[in-house]
C-alpha atoms as a PDB file:
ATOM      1  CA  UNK A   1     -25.322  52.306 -57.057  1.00  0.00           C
ATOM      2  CA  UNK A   2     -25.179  48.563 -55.523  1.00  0.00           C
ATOM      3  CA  UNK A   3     -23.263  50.345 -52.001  1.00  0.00           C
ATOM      4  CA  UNK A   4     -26.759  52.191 -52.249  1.00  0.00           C
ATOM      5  CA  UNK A   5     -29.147  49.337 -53.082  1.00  0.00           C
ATOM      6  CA  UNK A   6     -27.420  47.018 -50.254  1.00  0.00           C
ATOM      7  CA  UNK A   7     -28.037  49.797 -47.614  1.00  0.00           C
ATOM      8  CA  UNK A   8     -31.418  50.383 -48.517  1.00  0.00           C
ATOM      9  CA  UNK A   9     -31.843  46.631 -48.411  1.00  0.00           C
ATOM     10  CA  UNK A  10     -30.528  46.192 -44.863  1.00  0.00           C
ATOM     11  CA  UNK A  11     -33.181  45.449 -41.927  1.00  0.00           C
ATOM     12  CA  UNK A  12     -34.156  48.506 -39.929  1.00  0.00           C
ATOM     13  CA  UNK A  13     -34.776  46.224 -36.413  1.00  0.00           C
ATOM     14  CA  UNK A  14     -32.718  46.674 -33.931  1.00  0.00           C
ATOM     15  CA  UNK A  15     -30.023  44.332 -33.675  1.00  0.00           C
ATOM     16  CA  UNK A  16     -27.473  42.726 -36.139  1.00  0.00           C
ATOM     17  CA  UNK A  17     -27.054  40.566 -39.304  1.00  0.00           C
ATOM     18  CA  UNK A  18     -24.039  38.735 -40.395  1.00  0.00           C
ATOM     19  CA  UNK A  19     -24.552  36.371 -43.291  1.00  0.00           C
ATOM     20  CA  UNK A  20     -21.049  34.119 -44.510  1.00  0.00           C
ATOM     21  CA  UNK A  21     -21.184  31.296 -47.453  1.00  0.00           C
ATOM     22  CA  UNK A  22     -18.865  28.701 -46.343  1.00  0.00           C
ATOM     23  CA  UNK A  23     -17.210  26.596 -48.711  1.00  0.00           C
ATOM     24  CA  UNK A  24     -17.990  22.948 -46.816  1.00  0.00           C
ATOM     25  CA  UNK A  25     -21.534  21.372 -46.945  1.00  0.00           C
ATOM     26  CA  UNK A  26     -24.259  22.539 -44.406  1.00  0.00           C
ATOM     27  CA  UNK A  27     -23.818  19.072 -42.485  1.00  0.00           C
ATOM     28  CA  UNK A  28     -20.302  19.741 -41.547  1.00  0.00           C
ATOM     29  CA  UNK A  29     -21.300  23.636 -40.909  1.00  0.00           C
ATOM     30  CA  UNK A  30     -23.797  22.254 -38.433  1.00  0.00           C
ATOM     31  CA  UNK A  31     -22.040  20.514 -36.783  1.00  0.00           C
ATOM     32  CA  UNK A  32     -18.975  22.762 -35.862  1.00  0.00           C
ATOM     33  CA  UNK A  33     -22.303  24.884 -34.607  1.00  0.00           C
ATOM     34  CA  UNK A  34     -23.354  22.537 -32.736  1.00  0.00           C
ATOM     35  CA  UNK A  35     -20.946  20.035 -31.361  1.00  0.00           C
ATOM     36  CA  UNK A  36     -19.002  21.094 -28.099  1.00  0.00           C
ATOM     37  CA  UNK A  37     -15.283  20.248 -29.259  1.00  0.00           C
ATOM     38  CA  UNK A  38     -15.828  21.490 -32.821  1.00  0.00           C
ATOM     39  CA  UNK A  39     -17.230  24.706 -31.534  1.00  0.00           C
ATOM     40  CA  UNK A  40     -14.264  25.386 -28.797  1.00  0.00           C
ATOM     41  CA  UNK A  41     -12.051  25.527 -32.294  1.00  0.00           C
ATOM     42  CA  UNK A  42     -13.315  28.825 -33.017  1.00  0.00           C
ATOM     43  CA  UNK A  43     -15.563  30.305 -30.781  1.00  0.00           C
ATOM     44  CA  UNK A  44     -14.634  33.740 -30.139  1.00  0.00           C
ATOM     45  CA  UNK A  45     -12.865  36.249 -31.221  1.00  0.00           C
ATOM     46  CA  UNK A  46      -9.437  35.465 -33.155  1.00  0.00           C
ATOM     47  CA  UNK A  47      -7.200  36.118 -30.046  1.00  0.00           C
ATOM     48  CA  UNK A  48      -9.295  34.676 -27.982  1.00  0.00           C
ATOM     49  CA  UNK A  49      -9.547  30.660 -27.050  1.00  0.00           C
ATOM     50  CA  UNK A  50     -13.118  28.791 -25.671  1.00  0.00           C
ATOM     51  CA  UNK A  51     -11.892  26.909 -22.528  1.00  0.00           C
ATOM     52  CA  UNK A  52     -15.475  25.808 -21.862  1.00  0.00           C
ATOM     53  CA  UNK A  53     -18.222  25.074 -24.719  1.00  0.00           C
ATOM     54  CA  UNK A  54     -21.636  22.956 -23.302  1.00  0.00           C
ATOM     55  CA  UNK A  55     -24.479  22.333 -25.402  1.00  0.00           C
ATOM     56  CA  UNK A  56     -27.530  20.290 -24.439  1.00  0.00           C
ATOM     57  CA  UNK A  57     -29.125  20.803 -28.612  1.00  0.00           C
ATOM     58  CA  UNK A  58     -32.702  20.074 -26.844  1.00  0.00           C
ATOM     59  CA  UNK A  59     -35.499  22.495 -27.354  1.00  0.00           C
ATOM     60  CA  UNK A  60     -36.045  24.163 -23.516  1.00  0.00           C
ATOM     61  CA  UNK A  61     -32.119  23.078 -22.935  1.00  0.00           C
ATOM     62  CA  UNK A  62     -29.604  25.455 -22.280  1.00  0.00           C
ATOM     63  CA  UNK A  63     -25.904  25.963 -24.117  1.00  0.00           C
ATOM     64  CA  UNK A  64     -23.152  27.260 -21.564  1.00  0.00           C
ATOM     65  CA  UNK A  65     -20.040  28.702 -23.257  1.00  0.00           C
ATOM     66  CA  UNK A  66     -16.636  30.593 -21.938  1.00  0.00           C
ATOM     67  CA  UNK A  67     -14.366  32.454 -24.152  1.00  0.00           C
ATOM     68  CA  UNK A  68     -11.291  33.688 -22.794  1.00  0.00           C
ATOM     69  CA  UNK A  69      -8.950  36.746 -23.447  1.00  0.00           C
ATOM     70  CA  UNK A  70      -5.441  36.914 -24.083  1.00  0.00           C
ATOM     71  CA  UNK A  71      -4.776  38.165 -20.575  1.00  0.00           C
ATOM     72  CA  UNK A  72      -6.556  34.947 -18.994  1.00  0.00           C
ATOM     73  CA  UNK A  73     -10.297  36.928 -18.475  1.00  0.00           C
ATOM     74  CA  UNK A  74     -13.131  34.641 -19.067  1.00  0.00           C
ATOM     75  CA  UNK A  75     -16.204  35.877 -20.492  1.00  0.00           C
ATOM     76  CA  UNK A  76     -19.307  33.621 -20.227  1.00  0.00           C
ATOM     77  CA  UNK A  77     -22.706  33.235 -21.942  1.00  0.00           C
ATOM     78  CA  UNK A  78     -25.375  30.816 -21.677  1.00  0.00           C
ATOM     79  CA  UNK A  79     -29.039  30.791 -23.249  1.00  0.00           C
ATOM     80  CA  UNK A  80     -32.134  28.130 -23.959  1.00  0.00           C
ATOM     81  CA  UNK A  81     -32.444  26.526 -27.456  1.00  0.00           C
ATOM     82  CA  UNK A  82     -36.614  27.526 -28.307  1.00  0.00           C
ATOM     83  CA  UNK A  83     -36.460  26.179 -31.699  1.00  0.00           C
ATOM     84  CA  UNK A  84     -34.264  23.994 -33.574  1.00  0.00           C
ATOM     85  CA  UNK A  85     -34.268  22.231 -36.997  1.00  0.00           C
ATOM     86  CA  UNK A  86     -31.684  20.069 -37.939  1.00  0.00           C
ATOM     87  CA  UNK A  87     -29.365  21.334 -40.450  1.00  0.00           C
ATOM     88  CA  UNK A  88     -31.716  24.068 -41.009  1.00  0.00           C
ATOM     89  CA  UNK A  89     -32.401  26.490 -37.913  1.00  0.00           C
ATOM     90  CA  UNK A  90     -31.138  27.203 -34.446  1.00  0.00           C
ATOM     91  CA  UNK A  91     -33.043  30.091 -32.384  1.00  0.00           C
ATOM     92  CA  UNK A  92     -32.229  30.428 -29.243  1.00  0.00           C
ATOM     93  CA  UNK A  93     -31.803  33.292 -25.988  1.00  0.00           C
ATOM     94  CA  UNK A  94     -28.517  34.912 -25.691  1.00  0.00           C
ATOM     95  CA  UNK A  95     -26.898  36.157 -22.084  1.00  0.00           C
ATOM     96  CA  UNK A  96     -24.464  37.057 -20.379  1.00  0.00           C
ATOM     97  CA  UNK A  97     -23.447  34.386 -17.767  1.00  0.00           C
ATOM     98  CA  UNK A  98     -21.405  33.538 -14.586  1.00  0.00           C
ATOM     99  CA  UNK A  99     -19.027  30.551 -14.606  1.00  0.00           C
ATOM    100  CA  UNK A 100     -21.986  28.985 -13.278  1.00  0.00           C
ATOM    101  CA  UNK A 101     -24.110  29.643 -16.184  1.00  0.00           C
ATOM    102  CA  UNK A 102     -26.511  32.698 -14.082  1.00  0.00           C
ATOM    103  CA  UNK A 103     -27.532  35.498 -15.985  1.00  0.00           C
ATOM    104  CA  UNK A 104     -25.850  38.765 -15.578  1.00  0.00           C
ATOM    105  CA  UNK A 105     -25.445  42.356 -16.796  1.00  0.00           C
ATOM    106  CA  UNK A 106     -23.845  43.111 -20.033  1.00  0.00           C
ATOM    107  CA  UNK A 107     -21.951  45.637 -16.948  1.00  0.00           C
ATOM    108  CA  UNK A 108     -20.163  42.852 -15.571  1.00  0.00           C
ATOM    109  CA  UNK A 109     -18.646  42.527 -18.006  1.00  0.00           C
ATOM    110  CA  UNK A 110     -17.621  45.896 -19.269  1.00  0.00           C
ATOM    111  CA  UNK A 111     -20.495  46.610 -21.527  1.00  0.00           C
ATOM    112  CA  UNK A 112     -22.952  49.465 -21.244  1.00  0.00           C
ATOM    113  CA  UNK A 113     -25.801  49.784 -18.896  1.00  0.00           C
ATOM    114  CA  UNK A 114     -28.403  49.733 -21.846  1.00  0.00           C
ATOM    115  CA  UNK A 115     -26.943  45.873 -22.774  1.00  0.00           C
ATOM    116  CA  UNK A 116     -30.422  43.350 -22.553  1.00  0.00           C
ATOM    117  CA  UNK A 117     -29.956  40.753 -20.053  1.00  0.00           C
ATOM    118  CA  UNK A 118     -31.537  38.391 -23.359  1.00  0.00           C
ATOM    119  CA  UNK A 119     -30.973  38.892 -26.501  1.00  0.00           C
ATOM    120  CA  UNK A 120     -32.437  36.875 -29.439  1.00  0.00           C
ATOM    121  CA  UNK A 121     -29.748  34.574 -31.625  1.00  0.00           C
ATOM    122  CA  UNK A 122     -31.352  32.797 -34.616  1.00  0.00           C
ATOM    123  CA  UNK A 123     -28.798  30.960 -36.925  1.00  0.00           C
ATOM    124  CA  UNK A 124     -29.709  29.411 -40.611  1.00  0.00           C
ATOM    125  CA  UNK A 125     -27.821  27.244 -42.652  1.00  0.00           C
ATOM    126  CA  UNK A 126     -28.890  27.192 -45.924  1.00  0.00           C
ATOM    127  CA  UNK A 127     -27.738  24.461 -48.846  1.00  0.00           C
ATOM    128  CA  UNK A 128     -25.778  26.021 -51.684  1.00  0.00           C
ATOM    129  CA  UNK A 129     -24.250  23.300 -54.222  1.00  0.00           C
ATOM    130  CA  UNK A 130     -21.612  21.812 -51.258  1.00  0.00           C
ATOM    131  CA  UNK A 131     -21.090  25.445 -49.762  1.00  0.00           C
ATOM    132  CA  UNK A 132     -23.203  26.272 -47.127  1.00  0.00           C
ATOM    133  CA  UNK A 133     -24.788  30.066 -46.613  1.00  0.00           C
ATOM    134  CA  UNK A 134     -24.852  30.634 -42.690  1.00  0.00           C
ATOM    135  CA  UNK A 135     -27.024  33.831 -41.722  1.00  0.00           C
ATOM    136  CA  UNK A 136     -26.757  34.865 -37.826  1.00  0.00           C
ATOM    137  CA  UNK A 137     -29.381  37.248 -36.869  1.00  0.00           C
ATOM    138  CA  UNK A 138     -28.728  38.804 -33.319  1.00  0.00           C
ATOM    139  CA  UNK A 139     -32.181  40.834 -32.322  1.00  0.00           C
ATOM    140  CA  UNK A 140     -31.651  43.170 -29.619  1.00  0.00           C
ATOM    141  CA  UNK A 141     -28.346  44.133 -29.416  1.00  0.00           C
ATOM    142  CA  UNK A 142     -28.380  47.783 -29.111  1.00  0.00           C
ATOM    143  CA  UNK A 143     -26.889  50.033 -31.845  1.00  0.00           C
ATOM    144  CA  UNK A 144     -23.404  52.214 -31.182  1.00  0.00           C
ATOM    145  CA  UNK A 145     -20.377  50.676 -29.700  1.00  0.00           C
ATOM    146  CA  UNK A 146     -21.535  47.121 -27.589  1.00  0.00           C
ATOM    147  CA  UNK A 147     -23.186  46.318 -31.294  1.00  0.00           C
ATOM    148  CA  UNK A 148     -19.887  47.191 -33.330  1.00  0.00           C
ATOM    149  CA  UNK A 149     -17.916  45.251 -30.761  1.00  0.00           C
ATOM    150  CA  UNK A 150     -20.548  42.427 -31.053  1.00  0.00           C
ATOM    151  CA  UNK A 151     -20.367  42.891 -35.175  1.00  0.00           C
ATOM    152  CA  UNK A 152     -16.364  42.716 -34.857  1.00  0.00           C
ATOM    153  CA  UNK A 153     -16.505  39.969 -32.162  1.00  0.00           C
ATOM    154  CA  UNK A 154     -18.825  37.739 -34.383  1.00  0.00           C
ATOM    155  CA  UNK A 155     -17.077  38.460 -37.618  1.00  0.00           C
ATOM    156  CA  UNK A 156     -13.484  37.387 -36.011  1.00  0.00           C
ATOM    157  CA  UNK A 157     -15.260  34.205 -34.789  1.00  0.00           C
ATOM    158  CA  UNK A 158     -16.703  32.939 -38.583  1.00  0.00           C
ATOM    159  CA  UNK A 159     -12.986  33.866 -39.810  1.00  0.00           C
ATOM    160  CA  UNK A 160     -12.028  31.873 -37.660  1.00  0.00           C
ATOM    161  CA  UNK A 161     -14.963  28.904 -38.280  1.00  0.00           C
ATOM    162  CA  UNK A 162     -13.777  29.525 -42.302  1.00  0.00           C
ATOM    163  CA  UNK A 163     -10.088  28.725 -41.164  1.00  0.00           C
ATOM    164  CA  UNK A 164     -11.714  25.301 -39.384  1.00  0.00           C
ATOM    165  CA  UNK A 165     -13.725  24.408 -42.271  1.00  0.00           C
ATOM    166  CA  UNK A 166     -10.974  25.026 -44.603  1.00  0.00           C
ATOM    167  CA  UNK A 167      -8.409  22.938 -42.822  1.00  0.00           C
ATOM    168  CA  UNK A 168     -11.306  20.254 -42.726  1.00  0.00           C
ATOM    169  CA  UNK A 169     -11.124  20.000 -46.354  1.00  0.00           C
ATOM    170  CA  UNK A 170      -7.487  18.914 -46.240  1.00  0.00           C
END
């Protein structure tokens, strides 16, 4: 009965959800979002390492990040921050990017031909007595296997965040 409620409750946009409660406060969640050297700890997926993280956190500003594979392949994304509220709310545009930080096909990197070249990322961070409840909403991904590569991708990354915060505590 609750398997059925929580897919019946699930959003029927296109695109994908991925909500995590941290155990460390929302300030410290924040900023491994949103500080460069915090986020290069666990950006990416877990075999994966982020060579390159730059974020200008300035409404019309861009973000510029790398991630790179075991085998030494970098994989590059940049996007413009259109709304941000400290400690609260990050949305911002979501591409695939060059080393130089132009926009490119999801196919240049391997994906399918029906990847956007912008996506939507919108990222909350909600207060929840010293843990924190981060919700990442990822509109217009589309559904099949670059979305369940995306959904495994992102999931690796916040175990990995959890691992950061965790070790923070210590």
């Amino acid at each position: 009965m609750a398997a059925m409620s929580r897919n019946a409750a699930e959003p029927k946009e296109e695109g994908l959800v991925i909500t995590r409660v941290f155990d460390a406060p929302r300030e410290l969640v924040w900023k491994s979002w949103t500080e460069p050297e915090r986020v290069k700890r666990w950006w990416g997926p877990k075999v994966f390492t982020a060579p390159s993280i730059k974020i200008d956190l300035r409404v019309g500003a861009n973000y510029h990040y790398c991630m790179r594979s075991p085998d030494g392949k970098d994989y590059w994304s940049t996007g413009v921050f259109r709304e941000i509220v400290p400690l609260e709310r990050i949305v911002a545009t979501d591409s695939f990017a060059d080393k130089e930080g132009n926009i490119v096909p999801g196919t240049y990197y391997g994906m399918s031909a029906d990847f956007p070249l912008e996506m939507i990322l919108t990222v909350t961070f909600e207060e929840l007595e010293g843990k924190t409840r981060l919700t990442l909403h990822h509109t217009g991904m589309p559904s099949g296997t670059d979305s369940d590569l995306a959904r495994q991708g992102w999931n690796e990354s916040l175990d990995k965040l959890a691992a950061v915060l965790a070790a923070a505590k210590v």
